[in-house]
PDB file of N, CA and C in Angstrom:
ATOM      1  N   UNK A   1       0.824  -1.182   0.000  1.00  0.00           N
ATOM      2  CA  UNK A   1       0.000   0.000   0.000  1.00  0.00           C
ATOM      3  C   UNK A   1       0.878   1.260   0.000  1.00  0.00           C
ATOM      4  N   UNK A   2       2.055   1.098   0.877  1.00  0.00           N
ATOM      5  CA  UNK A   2       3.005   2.357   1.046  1.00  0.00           C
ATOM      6  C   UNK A   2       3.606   2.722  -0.552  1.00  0.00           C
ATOM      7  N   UNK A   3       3.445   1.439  -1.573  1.00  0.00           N
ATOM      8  CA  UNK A   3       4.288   1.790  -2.881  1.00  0.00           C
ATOM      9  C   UNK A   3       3.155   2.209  -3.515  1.00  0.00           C
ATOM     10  N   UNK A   4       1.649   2.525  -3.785  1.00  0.00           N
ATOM     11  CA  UNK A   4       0.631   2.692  -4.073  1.00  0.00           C
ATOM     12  C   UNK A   4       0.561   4.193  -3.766  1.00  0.00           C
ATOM     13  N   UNK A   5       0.688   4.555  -2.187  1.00  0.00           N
ATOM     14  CA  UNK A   5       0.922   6.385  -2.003  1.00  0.00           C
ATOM     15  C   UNK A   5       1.974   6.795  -2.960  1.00  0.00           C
ATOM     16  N   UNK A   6       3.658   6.199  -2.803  1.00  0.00           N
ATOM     17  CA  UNK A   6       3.912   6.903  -3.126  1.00  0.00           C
ATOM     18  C   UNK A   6       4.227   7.035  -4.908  1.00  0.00           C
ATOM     19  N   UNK A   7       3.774   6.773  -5.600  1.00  0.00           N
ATOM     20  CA  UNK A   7       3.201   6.279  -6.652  1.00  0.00           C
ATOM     21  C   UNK A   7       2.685   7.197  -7.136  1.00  0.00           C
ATOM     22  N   UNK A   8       1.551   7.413  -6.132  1.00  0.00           N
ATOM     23  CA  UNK A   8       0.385   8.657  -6.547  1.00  0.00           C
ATOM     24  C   UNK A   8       1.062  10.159  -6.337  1.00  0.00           C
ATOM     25  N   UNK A   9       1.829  10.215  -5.291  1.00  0.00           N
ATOM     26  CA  UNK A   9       2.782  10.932  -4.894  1.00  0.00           C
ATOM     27  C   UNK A   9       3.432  11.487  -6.511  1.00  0.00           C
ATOM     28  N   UNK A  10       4.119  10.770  -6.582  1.00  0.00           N
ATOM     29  CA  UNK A  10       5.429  11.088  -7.853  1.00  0.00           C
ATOM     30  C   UNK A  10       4.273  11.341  -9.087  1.00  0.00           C
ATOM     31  N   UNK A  11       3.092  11.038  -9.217  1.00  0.00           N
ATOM     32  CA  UNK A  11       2.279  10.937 -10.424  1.00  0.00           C
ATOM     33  C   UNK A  11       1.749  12.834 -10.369  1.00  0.00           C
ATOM     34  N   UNK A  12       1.849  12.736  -8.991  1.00  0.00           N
ATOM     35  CA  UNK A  12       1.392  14.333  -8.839  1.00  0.00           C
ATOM     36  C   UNK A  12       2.541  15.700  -9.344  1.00  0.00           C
ATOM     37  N   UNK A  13       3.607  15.088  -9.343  1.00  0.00           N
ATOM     38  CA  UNK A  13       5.237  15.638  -9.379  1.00  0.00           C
ATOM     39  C   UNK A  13       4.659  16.641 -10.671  1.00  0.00           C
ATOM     40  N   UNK A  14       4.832  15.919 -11.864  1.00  0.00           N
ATOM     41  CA  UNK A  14       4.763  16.482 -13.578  1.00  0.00           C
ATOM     42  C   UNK A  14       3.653  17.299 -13.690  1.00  0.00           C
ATOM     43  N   UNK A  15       2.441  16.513 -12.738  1.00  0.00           N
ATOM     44  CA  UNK A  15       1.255  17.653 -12.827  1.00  0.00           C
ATOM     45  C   UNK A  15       1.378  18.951 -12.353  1.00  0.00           C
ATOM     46  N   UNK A  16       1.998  19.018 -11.467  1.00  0.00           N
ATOM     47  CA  UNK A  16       2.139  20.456 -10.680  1.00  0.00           C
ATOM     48  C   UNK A  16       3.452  21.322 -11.449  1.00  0.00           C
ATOM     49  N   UNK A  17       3.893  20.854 -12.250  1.00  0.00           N
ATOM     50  CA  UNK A  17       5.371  21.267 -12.602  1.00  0.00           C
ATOM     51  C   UNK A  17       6.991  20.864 -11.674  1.00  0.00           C
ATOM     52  N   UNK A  18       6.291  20.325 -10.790  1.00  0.00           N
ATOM     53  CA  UNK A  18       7.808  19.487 -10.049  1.00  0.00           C
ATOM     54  C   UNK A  18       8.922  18.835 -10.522  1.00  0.00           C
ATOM     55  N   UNK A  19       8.563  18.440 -11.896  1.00  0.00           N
ATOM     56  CA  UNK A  19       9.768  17.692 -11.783  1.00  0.00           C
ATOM     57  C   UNK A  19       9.353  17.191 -13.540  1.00  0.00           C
ATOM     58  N   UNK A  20      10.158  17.522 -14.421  1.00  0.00           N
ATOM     59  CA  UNK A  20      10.113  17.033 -15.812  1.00  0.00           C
ATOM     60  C   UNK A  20       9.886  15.511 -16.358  1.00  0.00           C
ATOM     61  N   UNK A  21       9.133  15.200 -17.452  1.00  0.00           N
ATOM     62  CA  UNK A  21       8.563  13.753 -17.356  1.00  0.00           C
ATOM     63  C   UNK A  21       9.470  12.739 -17.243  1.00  0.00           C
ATOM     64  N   UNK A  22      11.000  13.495 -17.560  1.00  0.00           N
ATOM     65  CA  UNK A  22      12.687  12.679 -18.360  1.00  0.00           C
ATOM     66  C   UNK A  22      12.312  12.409 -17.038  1.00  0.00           C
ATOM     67  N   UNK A  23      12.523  12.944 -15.989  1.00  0.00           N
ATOM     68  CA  UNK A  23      13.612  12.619 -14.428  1.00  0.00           C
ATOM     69  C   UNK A  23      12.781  11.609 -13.722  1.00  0.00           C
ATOM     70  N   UNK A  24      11.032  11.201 -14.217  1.00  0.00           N
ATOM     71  CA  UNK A  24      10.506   9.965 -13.575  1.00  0.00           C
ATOM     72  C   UNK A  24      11.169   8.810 -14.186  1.00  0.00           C
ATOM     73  N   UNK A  25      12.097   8.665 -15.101  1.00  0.00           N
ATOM     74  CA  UNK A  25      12.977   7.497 -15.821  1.00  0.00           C
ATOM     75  C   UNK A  25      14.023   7.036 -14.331  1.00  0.00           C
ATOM     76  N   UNK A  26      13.836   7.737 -13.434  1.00  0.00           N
ATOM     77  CA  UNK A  26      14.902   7.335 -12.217  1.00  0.00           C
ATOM     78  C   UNK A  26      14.309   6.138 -11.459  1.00  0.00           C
ATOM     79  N   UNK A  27      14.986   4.964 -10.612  1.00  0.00           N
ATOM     80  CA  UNK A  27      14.490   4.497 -10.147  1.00  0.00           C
ATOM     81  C   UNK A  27      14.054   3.166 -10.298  1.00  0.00           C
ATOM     82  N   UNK A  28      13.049   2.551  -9.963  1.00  0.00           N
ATOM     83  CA  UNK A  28      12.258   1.471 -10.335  1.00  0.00           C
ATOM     84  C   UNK A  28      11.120   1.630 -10.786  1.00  0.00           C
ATOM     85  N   UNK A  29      10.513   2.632 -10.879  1.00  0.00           N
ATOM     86  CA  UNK A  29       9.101   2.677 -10.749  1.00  0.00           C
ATOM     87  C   UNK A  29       8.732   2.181 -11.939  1.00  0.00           C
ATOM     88  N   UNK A  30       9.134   2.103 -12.832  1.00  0.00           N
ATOM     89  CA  UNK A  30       8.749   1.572 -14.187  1.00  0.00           C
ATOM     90  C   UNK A  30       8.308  -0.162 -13.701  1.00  0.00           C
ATOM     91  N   UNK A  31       8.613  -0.702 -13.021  1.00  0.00           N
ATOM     92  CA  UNK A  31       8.833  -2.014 -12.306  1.00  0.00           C
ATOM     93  C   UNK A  31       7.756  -2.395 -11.791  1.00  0.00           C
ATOM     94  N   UNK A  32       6.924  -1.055 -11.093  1.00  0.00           N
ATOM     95  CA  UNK A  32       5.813  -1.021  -9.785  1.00  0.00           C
ATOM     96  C   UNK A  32       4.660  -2.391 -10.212  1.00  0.00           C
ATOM     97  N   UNK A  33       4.348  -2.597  -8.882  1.00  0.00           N
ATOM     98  CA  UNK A  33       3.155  -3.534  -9.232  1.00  0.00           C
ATOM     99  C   UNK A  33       1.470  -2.956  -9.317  1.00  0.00           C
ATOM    100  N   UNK A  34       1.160  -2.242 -10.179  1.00  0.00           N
ATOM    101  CA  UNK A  34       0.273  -0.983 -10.783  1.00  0.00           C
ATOM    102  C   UNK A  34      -1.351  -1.992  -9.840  1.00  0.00           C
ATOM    103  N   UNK A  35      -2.184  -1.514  -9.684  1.00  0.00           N
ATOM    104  CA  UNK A  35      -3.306  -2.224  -9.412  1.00  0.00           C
ATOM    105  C   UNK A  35      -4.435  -1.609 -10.075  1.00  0.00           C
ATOM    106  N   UNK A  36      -4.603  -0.408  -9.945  1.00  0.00           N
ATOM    107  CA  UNK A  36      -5.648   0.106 -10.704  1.00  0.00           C
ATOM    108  C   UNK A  36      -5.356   0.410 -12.257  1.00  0.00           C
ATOM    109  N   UNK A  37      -6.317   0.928 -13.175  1.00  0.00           N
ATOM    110  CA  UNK A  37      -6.291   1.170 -14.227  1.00  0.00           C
ATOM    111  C   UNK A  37      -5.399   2.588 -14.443  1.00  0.00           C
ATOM    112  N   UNK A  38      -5.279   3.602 -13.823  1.00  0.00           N
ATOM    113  CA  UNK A  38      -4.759   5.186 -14.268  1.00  0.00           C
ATOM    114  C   UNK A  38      -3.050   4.235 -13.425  1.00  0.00           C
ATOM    115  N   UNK A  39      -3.224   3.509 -12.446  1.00  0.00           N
ATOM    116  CA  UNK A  39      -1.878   2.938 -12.285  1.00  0.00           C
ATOM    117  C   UNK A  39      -1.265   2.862 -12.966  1.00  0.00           C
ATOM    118  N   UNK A  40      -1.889   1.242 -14.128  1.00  0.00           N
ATOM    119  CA  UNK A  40      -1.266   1.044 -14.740  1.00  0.00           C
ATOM    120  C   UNK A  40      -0.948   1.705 -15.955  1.00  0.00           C
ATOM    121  N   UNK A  41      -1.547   2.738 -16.634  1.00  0.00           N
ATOM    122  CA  UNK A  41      -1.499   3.153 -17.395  1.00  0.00           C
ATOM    123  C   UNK A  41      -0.267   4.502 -17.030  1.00  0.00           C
ATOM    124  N   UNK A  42      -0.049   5.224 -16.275  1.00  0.00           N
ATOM    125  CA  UNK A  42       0.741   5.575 -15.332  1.00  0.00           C
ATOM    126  C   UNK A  42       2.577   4.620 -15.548  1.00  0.00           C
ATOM    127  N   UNK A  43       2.276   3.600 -15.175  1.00  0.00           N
ATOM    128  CA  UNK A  43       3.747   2.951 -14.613  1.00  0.00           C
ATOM    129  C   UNK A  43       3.997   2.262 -16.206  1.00  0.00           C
ATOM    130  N   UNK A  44       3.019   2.092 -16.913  1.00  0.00           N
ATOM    131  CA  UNK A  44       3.393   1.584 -18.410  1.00  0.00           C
ATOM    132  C   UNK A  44       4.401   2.835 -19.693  1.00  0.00           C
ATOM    133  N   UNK A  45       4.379   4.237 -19.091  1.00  0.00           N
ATOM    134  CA  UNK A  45       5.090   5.308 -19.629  1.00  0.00           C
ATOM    135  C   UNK A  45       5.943   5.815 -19.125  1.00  0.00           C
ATOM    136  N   UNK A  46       6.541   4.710 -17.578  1.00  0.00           N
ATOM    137  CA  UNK A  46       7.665   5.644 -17.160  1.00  0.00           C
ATOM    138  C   UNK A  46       9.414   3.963 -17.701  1.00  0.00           C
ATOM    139  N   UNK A  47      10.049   4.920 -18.469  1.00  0.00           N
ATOM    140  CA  UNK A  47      11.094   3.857 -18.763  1.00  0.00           C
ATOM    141  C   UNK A  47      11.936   3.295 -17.779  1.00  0.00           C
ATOM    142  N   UNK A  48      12.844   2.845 -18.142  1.00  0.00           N
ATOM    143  CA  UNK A  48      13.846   2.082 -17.277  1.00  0.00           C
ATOM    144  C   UNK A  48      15.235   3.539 -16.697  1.00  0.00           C
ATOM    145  N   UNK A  49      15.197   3.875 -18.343  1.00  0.00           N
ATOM    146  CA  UNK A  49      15.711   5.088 -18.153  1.00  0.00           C
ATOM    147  C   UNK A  49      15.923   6.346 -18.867  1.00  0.00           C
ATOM    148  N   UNK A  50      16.718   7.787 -18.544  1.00  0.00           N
ATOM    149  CA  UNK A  50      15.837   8.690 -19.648  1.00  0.00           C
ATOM    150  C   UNK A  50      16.374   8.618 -21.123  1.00  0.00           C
ATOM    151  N   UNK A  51      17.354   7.756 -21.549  1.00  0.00           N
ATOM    152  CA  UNK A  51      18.036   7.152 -22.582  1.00  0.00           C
ATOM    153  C   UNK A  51      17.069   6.254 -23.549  1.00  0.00           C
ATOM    154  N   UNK A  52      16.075   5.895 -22.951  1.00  0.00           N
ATOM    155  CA  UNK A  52      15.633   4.677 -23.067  1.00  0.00           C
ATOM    156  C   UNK A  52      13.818   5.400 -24.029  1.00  0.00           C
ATOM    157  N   UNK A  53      14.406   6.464 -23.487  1.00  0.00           N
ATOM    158  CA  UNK A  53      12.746   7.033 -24.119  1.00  0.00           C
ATOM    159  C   UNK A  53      11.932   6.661 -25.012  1.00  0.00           C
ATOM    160  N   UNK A  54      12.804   7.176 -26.291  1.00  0.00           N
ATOM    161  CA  UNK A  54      12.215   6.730 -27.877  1.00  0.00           C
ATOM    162  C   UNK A  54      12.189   5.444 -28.309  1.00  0.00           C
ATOM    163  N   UNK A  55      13.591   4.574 -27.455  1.00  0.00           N
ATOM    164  CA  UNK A  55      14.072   3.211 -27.557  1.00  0.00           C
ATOM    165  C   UNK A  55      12.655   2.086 -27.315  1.00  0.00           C
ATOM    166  N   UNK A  56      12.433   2.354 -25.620  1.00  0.00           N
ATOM    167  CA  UNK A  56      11.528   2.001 -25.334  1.00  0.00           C
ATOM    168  C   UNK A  56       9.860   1.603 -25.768  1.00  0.00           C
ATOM    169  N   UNK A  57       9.651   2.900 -25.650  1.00  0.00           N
ATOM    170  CA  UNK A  57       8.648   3.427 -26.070  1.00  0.00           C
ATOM    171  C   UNK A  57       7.997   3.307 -27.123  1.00  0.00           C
ATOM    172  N   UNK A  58       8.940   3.974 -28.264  1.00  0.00           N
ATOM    173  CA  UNK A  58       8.582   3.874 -29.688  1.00  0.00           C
ATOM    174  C   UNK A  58       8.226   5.586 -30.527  1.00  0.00           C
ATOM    175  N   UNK A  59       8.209   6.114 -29.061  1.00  0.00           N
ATOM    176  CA  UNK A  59       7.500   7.700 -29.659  1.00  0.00           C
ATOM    177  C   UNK A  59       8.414   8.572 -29.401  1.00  0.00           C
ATOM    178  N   UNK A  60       7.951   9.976 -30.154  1.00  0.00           N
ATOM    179  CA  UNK A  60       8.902  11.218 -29.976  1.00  0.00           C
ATOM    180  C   UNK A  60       8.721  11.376 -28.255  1.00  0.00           C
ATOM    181  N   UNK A  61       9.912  12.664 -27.861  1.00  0.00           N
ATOM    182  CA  UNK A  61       9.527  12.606 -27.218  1.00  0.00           C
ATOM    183  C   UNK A  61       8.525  13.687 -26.463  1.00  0.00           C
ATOM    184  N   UNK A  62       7.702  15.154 -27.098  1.00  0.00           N
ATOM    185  CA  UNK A  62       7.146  15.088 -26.476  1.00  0.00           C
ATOM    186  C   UNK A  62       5.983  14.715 -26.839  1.00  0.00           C
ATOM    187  N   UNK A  63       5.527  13.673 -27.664  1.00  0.00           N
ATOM    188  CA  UNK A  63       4.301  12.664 -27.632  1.00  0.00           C
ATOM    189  C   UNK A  63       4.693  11.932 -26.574  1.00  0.00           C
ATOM    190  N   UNK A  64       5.402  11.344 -25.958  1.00  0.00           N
ATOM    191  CA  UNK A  64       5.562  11.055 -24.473  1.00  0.00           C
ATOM    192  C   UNK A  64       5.211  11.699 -23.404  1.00  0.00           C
ATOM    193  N   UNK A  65       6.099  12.872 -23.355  1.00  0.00           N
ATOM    194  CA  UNK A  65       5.244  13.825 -21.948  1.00  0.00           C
ATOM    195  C   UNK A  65       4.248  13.929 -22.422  1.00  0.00           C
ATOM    196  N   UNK A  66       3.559  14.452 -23.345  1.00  0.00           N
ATOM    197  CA  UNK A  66       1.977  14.465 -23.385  1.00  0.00           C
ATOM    198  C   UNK A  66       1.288  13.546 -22.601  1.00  0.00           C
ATOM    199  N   UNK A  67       1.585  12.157 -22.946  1.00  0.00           N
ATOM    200  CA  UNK A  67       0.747  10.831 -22.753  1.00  0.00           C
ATOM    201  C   UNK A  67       1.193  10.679 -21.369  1.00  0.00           C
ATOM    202  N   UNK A  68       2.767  11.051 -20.396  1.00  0.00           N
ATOM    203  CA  UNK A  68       2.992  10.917 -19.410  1.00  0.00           C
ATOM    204  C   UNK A  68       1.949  12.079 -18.496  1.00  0.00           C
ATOM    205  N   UNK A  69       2.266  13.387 -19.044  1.00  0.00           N
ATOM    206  CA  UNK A  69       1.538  14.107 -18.301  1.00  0.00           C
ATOM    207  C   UNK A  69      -0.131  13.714 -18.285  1.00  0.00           C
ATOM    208  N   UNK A  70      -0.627  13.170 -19.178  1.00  0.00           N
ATOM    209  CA  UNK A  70      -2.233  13.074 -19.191  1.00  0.00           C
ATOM    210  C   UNK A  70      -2.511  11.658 -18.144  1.00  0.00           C
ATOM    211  N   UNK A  71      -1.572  10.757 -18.269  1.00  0.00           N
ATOM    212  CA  UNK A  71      -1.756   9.515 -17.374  1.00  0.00           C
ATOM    213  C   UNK A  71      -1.473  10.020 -15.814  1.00  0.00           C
ATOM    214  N   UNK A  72      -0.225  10.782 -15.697  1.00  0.00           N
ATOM    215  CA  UNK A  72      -0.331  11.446 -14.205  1.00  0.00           C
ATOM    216  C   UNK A  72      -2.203  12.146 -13.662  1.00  0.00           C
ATOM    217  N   UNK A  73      -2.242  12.600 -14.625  1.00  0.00           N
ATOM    218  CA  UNK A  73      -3.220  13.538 -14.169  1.00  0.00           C
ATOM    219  C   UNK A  73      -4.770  12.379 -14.199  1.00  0.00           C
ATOM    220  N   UNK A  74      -5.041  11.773 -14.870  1.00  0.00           N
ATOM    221  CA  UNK A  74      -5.709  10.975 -14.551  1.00  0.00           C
ATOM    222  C   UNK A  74      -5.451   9.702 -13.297  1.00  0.00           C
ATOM    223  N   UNK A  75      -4.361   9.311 -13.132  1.00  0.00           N
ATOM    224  CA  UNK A  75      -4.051   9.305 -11.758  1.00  0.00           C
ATOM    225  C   UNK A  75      -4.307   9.644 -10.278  1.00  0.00           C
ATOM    226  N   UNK A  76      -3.539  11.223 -10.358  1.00  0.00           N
ATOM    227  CA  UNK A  76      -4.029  11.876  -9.602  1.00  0.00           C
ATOM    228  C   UNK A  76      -5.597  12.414  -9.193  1.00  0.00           C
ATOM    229  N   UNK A  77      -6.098  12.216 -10.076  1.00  0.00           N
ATOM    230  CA  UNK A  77      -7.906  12.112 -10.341  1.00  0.00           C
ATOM    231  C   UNK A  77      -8.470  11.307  -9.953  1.00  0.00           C
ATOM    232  N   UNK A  78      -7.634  10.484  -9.697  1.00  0.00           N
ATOM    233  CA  UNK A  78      -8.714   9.222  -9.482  1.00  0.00           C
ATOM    234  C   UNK A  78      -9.106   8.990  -8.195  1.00  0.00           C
ATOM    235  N   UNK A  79      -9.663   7.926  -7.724  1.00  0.00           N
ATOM    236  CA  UNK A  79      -9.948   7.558  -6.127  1.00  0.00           C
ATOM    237  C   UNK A  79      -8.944   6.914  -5.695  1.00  0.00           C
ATOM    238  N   UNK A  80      -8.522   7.326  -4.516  1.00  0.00           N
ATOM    239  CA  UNK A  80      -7.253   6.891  -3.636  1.00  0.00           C
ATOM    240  C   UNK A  80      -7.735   5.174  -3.723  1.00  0.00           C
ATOM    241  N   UNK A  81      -6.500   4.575  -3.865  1.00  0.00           N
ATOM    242  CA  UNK A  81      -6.231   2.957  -3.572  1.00  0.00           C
ATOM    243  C   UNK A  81      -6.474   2.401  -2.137  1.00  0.00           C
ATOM    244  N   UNK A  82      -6.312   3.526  -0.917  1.00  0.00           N
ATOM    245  CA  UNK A  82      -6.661   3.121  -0.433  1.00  0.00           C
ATOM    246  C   UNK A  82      -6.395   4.277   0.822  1.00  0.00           C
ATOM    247  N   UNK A  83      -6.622   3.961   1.877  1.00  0.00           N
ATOM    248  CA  UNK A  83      -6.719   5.133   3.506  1.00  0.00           C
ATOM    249  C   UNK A  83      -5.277   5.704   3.320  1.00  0.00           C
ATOM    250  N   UNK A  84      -5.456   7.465   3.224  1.00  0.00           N
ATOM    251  CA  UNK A  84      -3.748   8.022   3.506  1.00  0.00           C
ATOM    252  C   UNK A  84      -3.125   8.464   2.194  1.00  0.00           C
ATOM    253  N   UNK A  85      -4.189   7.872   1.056  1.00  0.00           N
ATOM    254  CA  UNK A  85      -3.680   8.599  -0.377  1.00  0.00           C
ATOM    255  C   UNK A  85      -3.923   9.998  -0.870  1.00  0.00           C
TER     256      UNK A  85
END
């Protein structure tokens, strides 16, 4: 549940302007075990790494942030996973 907050957490980052769509390539999160639908749709656009973008992916890149920023934000929209989100 704690990887579920913070999840929603980091999904909120790009929406607010915190933090550019490249720098969610840090990490594992690409890895996460997604449960809901804006989850998964969410953890399916963040790469392994920010090298990996176009590789990955298949798209320019900002047809990426687009699709990253619109999956954050539907995310963040959505109903908490669970108590504390």
């Amino acid at each position: 549940m704690a990887r579920r907050h913070a999840l929603r957490r980091l999904a909120a980052r790009p929406v607010d302007g915190d933090i550019a769509p490249a720098d969610l390539a840090t990490g594992d999160w690409w890895e996460a075990e997604a449960e809901s639908v804006e989850e998964r749709a969410f953890v399916s656009l963040i790469p392994r790494c920010g090298c990996c973008i176009g590789y990955t992916l298949g798209l320019d890149r900002r047809t990426w942030e687009a699709g990253i920023r619109t999956a954050a934000l539907a995310l963040t929209s959505s109903a908490p996973g669970g108590p504390g989100c």
